[in-house]
C-alpha atoms as a PDB file:
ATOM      1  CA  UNK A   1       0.000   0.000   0.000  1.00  0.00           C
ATOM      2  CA  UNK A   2       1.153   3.780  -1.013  1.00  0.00           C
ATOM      3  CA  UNK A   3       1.633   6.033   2.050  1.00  0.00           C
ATOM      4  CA  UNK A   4      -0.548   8.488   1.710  1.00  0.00           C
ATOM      5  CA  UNK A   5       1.055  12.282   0.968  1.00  0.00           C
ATOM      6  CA  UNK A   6       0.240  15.686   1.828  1.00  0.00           C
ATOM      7  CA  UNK A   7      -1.244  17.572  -1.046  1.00  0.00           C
ATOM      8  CA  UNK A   8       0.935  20.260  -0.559  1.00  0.00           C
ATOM      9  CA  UNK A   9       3.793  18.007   0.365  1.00  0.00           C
ATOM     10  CA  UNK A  10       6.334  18.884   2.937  1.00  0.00           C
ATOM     11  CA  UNK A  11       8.956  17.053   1.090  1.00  0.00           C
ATOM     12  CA  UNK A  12       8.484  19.448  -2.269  1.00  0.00           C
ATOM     13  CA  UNK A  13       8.704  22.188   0.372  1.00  0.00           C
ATOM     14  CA  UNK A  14      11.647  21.504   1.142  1.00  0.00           C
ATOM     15  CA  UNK A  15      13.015  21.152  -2.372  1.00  0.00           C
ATOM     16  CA  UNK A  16      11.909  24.284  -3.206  1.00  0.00           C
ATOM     17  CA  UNK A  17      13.416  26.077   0.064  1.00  0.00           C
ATOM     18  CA  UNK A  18      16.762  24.015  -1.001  1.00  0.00           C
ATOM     19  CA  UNK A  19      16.768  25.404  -4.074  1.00  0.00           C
ATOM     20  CA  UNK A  20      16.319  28.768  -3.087  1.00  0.00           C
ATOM     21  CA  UNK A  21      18.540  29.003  -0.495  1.00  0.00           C
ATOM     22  CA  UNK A  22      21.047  27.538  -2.918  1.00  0.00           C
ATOM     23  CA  UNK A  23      21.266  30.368  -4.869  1.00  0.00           C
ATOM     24  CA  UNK A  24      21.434  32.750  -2.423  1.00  0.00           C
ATOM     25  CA  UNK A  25      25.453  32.506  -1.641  1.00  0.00           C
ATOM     26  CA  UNK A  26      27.338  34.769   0.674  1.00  0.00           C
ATOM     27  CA  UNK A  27      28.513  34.113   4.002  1.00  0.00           C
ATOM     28  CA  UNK A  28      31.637  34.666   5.394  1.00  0.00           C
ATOM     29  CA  UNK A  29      34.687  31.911   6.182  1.00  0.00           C
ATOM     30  CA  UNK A  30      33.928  28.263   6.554  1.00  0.00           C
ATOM     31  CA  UNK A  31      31.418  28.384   3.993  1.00  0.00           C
ATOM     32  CA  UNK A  32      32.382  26.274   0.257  1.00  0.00           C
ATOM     33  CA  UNK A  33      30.027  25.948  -2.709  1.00  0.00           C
ATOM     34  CA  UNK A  34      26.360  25.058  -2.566  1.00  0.00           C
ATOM     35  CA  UNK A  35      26.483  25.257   1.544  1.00  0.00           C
ATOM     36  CA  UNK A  36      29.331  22.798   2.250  1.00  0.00           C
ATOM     37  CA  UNK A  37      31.985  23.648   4.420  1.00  0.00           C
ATOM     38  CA  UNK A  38      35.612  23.645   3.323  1.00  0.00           C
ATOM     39  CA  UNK A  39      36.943  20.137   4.565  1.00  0.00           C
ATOM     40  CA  UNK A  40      34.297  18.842   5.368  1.00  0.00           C
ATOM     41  CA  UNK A  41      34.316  16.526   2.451  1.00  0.00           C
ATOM     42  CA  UNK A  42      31.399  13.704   1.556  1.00  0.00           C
ATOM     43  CA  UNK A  43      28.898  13.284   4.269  1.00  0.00           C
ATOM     44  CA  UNK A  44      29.023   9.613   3.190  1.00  0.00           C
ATOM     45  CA  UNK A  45      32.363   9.604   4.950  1.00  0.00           C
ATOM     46  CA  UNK A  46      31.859  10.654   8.071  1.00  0.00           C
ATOM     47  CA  UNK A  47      31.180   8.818  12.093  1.00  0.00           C
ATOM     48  CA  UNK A  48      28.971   5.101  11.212  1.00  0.00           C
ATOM     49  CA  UNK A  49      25.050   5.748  11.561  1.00  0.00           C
ATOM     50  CA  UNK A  50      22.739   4.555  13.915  1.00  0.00           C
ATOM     51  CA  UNK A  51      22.496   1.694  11.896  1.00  0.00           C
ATOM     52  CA  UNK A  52      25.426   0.768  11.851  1.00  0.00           C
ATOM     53  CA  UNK A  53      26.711   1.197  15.329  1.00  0.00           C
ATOM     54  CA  UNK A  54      23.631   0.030  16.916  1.00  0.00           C
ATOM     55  CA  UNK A  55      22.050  -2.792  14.986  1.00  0.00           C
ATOM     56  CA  UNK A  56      19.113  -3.652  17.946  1.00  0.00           C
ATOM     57  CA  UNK A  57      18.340   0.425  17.513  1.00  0.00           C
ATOM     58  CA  UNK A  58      15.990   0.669  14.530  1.00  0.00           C
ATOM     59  CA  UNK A  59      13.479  -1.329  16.534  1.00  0.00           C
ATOM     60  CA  UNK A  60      13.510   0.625  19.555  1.00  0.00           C
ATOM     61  CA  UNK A  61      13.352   4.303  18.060  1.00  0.00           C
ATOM     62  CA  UNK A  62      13.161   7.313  20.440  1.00  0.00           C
ATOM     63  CA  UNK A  63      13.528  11.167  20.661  1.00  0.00           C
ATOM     64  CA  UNK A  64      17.255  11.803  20.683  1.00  0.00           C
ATOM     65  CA  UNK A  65      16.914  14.014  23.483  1.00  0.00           C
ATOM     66  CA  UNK A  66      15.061  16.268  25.829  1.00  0.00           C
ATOM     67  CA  UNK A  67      14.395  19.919  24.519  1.00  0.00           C
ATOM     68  CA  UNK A  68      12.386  22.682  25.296  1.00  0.00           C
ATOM     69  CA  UNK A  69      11.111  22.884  22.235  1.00  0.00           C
ATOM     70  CA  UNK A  70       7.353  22.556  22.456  1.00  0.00           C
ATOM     71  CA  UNK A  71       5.537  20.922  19.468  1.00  0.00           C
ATOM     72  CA  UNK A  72       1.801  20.316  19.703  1.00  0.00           C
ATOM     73  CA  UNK A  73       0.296  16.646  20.993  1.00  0.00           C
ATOM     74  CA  UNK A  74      -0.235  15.823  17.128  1.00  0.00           C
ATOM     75  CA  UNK A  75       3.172  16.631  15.890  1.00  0.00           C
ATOM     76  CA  UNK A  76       5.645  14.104  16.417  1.00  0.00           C
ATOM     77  CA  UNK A  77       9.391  13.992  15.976  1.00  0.00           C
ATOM     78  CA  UNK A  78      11.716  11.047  16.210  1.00  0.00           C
ATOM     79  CA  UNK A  79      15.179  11.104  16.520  1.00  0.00           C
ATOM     80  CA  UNK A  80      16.428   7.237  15.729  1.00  0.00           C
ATOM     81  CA  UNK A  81      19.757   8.835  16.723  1.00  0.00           C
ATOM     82  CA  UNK A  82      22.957   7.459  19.052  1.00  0.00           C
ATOM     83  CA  UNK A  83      24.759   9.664  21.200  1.00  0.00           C
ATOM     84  CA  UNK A  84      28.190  10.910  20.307  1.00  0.00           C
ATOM     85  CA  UNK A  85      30.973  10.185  22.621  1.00  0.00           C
ATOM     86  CA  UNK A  86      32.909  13.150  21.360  1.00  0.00           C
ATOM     87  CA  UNK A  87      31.269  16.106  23.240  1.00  0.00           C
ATOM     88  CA  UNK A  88      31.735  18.716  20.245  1.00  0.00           C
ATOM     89  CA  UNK A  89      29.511  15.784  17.560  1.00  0.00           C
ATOM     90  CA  UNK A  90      26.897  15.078  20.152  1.00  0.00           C
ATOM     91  CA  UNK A  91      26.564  19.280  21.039  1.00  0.00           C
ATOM     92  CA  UNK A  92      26.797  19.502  16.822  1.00  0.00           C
ATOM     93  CA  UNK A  93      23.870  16.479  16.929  1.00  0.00           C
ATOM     94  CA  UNK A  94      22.139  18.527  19.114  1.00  0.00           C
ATOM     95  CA  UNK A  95      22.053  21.573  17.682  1.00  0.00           C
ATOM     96  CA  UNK A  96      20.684  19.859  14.268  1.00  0.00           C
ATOM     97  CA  UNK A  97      17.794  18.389  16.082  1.00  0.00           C
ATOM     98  CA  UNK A  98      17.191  21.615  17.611  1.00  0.00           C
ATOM     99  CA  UNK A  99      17.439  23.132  14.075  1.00  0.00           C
ATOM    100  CA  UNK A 100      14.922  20.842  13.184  1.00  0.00           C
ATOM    101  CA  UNK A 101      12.672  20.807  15.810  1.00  0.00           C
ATOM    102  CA  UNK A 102      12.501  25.151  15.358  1.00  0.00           C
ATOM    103  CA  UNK A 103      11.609  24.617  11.310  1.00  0.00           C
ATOM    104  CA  UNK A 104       8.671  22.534  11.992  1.00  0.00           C
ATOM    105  CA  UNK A 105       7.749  24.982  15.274  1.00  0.00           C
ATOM    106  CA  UNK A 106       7.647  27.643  12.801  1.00  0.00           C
ATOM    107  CA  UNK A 107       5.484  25.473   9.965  1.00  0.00           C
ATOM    108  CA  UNK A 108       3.111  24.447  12.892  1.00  0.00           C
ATOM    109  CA  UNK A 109       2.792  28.139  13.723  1.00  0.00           C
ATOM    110  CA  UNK A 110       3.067  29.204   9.939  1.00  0.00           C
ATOM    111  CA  UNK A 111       4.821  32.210  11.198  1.00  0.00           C
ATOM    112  CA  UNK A 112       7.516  33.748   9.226  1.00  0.00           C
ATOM    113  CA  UNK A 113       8.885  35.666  12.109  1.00  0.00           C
ATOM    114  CA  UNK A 114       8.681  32.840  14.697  1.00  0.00           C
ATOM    115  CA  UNK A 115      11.052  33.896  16.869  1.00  0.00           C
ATOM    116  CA  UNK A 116      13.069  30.416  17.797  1.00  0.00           C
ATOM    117  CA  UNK A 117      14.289  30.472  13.755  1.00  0.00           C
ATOM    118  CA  UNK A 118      16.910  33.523  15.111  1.00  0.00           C
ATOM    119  CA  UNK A 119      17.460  31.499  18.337  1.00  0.00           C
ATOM    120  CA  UNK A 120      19.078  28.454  16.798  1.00  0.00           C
ATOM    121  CA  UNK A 121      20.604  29.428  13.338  1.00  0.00           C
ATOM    122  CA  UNK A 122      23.563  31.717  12.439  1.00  0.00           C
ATOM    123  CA  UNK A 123      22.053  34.740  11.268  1.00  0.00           C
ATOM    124  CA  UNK A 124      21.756  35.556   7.371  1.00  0.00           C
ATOM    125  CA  UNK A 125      22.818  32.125   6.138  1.00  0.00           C
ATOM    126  CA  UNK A 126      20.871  29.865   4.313  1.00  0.00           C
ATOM    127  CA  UNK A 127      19.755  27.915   7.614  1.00  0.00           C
ATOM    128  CA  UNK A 128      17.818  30.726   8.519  1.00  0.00           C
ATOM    129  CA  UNK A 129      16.709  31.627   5.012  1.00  0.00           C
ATOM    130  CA  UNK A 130      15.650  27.830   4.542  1.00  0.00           C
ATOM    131  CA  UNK A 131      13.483  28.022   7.580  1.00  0.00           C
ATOM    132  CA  UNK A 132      12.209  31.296   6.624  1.00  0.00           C
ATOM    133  CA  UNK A 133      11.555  30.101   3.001  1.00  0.00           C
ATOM    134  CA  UNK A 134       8.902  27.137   4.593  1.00  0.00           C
ATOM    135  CA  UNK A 135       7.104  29.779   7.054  1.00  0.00           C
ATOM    136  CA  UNK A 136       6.367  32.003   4.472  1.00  0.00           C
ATOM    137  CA  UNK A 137       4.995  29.397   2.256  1.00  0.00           C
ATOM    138  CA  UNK A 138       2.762  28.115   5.060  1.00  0.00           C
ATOM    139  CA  UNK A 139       1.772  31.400   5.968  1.00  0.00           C
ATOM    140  CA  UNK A 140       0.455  31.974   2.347  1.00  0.00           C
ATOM    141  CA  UNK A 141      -1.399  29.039   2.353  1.00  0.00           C
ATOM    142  CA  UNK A 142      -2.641  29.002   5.778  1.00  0.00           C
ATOM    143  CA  UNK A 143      -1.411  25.325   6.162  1.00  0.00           C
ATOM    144  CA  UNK A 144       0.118  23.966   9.314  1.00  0.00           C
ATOM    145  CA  UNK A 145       1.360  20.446   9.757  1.00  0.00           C
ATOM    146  CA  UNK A 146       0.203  16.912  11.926  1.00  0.00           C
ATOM    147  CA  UNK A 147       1.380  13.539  12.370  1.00  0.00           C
ATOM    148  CA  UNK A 148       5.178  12.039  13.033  1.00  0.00           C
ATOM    149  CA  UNK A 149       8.450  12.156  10.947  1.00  0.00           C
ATOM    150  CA  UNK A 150      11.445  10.287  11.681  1.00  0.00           C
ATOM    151  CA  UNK A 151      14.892  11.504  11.572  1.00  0.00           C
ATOM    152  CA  UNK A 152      17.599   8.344  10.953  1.00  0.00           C
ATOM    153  CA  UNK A 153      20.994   7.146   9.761  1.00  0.00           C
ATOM    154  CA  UNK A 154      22.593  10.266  11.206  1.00  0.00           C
ATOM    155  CA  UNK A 155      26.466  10.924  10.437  1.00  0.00           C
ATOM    156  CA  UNK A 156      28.529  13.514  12.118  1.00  0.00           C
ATOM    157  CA  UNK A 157      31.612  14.762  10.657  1.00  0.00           C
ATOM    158  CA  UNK A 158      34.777  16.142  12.687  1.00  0.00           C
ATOM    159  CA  UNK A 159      35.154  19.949  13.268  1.00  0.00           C
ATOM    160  CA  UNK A 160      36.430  22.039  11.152  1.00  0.00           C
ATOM    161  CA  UNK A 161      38.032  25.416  11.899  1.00  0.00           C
ATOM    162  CA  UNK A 162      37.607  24.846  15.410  1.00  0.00           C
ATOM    163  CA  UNK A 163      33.807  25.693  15.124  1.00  0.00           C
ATOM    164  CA  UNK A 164      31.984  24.102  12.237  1.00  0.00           C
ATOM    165  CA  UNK A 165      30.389  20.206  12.054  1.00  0.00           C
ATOM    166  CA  UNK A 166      28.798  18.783   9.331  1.00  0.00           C
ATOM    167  CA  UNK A 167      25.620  16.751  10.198  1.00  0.00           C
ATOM    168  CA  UNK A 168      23.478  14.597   7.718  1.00  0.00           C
ATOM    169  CA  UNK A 169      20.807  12.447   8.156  1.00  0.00           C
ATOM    170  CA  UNK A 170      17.380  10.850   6.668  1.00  0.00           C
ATOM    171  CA  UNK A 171      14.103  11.711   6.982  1.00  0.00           C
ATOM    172  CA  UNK A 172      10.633   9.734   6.670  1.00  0.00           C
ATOM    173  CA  UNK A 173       8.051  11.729   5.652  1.00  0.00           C
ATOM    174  CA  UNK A 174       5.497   8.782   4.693  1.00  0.00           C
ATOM    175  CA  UNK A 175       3.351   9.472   8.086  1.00  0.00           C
ATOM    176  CA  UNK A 176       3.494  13.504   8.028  1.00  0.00           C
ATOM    177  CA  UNK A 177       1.253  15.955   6.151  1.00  0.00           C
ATOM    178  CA  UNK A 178      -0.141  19.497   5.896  1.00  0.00           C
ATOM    179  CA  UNK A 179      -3.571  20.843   7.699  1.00  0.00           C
ATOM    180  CA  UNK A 180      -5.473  23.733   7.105  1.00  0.00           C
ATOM    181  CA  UNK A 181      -5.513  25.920   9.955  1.00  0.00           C
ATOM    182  CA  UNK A 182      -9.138  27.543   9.514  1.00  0.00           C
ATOM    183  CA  UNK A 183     -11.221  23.523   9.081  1.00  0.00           C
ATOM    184  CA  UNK A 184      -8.306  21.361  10.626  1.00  0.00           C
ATOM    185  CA  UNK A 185      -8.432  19.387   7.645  1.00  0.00           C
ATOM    186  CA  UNK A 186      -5.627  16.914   6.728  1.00  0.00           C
ATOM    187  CA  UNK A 187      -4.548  17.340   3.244  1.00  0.00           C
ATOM    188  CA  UNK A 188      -3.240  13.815   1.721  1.00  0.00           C
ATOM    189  CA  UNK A 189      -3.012  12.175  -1.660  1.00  0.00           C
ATOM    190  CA  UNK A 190      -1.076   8.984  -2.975  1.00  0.00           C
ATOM    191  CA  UNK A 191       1.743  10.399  -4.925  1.00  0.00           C
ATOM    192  CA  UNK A 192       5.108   8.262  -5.093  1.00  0.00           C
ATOM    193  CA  UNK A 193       6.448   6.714  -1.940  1.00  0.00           C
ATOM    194  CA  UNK A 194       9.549   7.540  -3.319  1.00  0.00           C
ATOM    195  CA  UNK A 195       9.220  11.502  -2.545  1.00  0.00           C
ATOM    196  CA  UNK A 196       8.868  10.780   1.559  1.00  0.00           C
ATOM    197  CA  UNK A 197      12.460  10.502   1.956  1.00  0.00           C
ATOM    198  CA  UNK A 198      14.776  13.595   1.976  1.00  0.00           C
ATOM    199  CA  UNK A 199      18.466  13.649   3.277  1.00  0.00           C
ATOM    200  CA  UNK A 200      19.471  17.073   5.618  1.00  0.00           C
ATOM    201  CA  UNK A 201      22.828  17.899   5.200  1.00  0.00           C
ATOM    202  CA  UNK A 202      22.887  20.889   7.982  1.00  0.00           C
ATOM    203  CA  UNK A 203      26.424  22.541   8.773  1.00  0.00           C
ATOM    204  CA  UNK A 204      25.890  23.567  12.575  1.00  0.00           C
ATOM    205  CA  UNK A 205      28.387  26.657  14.224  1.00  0.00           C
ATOM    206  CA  UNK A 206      29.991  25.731  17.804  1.00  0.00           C
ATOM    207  CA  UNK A 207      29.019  28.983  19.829  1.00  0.00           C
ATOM    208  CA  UNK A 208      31.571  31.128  21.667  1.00  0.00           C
ATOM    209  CA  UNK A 209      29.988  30.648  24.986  1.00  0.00           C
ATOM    210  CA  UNK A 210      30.049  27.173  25.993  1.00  0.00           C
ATOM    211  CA  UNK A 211      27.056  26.928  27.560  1.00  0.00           C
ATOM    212  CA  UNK A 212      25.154  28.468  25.109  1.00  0.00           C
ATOM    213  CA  UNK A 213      23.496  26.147  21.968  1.00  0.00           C
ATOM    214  CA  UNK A 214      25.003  25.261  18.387  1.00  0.00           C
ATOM    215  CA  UNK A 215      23.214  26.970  15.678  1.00  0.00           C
ATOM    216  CA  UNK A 216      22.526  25.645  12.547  1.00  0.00           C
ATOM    217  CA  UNK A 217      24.307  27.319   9.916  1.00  0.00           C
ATOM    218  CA  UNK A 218      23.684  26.133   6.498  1.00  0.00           C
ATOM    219  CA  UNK A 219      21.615  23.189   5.077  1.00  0.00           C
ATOM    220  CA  UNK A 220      21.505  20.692   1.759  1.00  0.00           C
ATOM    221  CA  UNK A 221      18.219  19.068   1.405  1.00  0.00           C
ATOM    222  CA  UNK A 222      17.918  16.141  -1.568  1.00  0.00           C
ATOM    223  CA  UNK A 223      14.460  14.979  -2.337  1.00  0.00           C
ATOM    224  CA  UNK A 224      13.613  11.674  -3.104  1.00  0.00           C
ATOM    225  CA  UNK A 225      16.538  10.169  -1.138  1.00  0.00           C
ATOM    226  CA  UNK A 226      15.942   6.633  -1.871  1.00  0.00           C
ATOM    227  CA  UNK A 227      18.995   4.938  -2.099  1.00  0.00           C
ATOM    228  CA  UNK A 228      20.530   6.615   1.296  1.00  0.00           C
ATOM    229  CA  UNK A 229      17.283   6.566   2.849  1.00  0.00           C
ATOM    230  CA  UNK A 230      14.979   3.577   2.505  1.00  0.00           C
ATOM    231  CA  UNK A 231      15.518   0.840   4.950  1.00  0.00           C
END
């Protein structure tokens, strides 16, 4: 049986924000081409997955962490994540689910100026505009979002430049879709299962305080991830 979509689906959403903030450039040091950092080479390459370290952990999938981060009852995020040993790749970890946690806060609220967005991401990069980019298209539409995605086969790569980590990992979209706000409709169609899997490549900034968060900095999104994504 075909998962049923969103009509408006999240993971086109997404495309479209990637391909915008693509294009925007700028930034200053430790940003490379298309959002990747300089050395920070193939995500492919970098610590094992979830997966892979922790065989027994696919079936027993849980939030990665605590966070204060409030989400309503019917939104639901799963982080089928390990925990670092390194300190600096589980604070980078964190700061990614954080990063993702404040996109979907601000697609929930369909506000454009939600204020977490500045909290957790490196002002005017393409984190920020990416997150910007989906809160103004929910906004428009008057569309907010219910149901559960999972986040999986993270890899964290080593820092770089004694503040930037590259973090990429899966998402399942299959079991998440878009509601309108004013009849609490949900929105679904069958489309291809194909398009419920996106991989986040999200480059994450080590803050200067050291108690303080890691903010997300810039952020890759492919669509139709298939072959890294589907179990």
């Amino acid at each position: 049986m075909r998962p049923t979509r969103s009509a408006v689906p999240l993971a086109a959403l997404a495309a479209a924000a990637a391909l915008f903030v693509s294009g925007c450039g700028g930034g200053d040091d430790g940003d490379g081409k298309g959002g990747k950092i300089d050395g920070a080479g193939d995500a492919g390459k970098k610590s094992p997955s979830a997966a892979e370290s922790s065989p027994g952990k696919k079936n027993t999938p849980g939030d990665f962490r605590t966070s204060d981060i409030e989400l309503p009852d019917d939104v639901k995020l799963v982080f089928d994540w390990d925990q670092p040993s390194d300190p600096d790749k589980a604070a980078a970890l964190d700061g990614a689910a954080d990063y993702m946690r404040v996109v979907r806060h601000g697609m929930v609220k369909a506000n454009p100026k939600d204020p977490l967005i500045a909290q957790h991401t490196v002002p005017l990069q393409n984190a920020q505009e990416y997150a910007n980019t989906l809160m103004d298209r929910q906004a428009q539409k008057n569309y907010t979002i219910t149901g559960a995605e999972r986040f999986y086969k993270e890899q964290v790569g080593d820092l770089v430049d004694g503040k930037l980590v590259e973090v990429a990992f899966c998402s399942d979209q299959s079991r998440i879709f878009s509601k309108q706000i004013k009849t609490g409709k949900v929105l679904r169609d069958a489309t291809s299962g194909d398009d419920n899997f996106l991989r986040f490549s999200v480059v994450v900034q080590k803050p200067s305080q050291g108690d303080a968060s890691w903010k997300a900095r810039s952020v890759e999104v492919t669509e139709g991830a298939v072959k890294q994504c589907k179990n």
